[in-house]
Protein backbone atom coordinates (compact mmCIF):
# COMPACT_ATOMS: atom_id res chain seq x y z
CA UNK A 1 98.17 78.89 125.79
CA UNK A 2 95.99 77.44 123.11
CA UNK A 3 93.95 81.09 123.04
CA UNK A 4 97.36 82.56 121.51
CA UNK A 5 98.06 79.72 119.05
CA UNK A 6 94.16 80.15 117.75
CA UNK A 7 95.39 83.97 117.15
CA UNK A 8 98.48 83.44 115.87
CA UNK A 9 96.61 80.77 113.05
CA UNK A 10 93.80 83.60 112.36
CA UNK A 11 96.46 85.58 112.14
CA UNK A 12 98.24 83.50 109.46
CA UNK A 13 94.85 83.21 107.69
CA UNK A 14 93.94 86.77 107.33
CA UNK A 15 97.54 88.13 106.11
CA UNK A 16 97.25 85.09 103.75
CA UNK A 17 93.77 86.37 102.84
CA UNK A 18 95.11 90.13 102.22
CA UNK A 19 97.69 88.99 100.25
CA UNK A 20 95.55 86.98 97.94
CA UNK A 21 93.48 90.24 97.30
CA UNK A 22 96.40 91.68 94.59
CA UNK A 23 94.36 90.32 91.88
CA UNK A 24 91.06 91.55 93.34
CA UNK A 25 89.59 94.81 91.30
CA UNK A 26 89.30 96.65 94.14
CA UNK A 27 92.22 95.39 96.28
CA UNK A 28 93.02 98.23 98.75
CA UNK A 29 89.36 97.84 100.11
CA UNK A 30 89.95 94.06 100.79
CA UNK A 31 93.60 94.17 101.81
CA UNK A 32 92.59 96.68 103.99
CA UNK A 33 89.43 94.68 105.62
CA UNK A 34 91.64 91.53 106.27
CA UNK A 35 94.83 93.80 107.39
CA UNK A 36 92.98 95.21 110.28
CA UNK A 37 91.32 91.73 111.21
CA UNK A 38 94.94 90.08 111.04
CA UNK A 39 95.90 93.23 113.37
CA UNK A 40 93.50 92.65 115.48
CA UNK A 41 94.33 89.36 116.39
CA UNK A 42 97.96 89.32 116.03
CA UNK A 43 98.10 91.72 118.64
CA UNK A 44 95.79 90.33 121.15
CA UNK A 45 98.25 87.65 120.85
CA UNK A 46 100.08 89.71 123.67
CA UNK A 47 96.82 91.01 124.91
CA UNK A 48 97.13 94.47 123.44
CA UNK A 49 93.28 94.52 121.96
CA UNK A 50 90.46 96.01 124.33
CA UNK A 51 87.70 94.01 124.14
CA UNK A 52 85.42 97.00 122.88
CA UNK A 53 87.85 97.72 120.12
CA UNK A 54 87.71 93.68 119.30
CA UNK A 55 83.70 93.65 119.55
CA UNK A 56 83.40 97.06 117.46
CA UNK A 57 85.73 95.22 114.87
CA UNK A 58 83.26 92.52 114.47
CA UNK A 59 80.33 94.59 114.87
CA UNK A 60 81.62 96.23 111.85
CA UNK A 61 82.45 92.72 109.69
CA UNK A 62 79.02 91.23 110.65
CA UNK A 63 77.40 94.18 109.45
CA UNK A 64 79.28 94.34 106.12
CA UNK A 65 78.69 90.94 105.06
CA UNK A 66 74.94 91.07 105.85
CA UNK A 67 74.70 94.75 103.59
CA UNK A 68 77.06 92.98 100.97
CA UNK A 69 74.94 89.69 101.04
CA UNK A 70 73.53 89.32 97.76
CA UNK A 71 69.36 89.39 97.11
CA UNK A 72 70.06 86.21 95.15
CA UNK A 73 72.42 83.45 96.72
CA UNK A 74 74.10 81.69 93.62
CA UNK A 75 77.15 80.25 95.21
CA UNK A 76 80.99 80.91 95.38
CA UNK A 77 82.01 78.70 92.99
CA UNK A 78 82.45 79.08 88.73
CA UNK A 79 83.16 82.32 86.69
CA UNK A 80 82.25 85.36 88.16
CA UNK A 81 81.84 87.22 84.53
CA UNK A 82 78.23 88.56 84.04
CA UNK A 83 77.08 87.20 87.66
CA UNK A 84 78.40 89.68 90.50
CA UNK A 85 76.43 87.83 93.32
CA UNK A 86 78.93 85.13 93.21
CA UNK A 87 81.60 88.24 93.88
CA UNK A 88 79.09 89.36 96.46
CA UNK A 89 78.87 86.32 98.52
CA UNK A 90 82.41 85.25 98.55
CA UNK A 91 83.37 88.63 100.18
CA UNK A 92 80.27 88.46 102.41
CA UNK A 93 81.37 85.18 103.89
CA UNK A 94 85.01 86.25 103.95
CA UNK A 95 84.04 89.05 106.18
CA UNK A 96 82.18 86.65 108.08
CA UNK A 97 85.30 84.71 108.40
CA UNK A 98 86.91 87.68 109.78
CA UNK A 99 84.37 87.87 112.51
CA UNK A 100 84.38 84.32 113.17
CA UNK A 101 87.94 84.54 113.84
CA UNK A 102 87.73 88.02 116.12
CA UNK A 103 84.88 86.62 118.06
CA UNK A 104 86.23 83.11 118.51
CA UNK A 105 89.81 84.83 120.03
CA UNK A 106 87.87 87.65 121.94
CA UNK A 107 85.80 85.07 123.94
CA UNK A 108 88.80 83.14 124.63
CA UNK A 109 90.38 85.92 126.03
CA UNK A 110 90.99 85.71 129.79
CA UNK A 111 88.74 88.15 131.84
């Protein structure tokens, strides 16, 4: 029971996340990213999500963040005008979120 409350809250969280992405300069990309995570675990929800699909999805999101990490951590807070590595980490670690989130509802899943 708890497994499908966890999934309907990441759920909650990633549509939330999408929709803050209107203001983003390249919001399709993001909306996108945090679309298919909130897919992902909405519909394991009713158990709908092979577990391959789930571990390719954060496969994919680990990988992301660690090519978007940038060379030089500065933070995620302040302006982002003139320092894009702030930009950099803030969607690294939201992808990390994202497979946080995946992982944490695929290993609850029952076997």
């Amino acid at each position: 029971m708890y497994r499908k409350a966890i999934a309907c809250f990441f759920f909650v969280v990633f549509l939330v996340f999408a929709a803050l992405q209107i203001n983003d300069p390249d919001p399709v990309i993001w909306a996108s990213a945090y679309m298919v995570a909130a897919l992902l675990t909405g519909l394991s929800v009713y158990d709908l999500v092979p577990r391959y699909l789930a571990w390719l999805g954060i496969t994919a999101y680990l990988s992301m963040a660690v090519i978007l990490w940038p060379a030089t951590y500065s933070g995620v807070a302040g302006t982002m005008e003139g320092r894009p590595e702030v930009e950099l980490a803030r969607e690294s670690l939201g992808l990390l979120i994202c497979a946080f989130g995946l992982a944490v509802v695929t290993l609850l899943k029952r076997r």
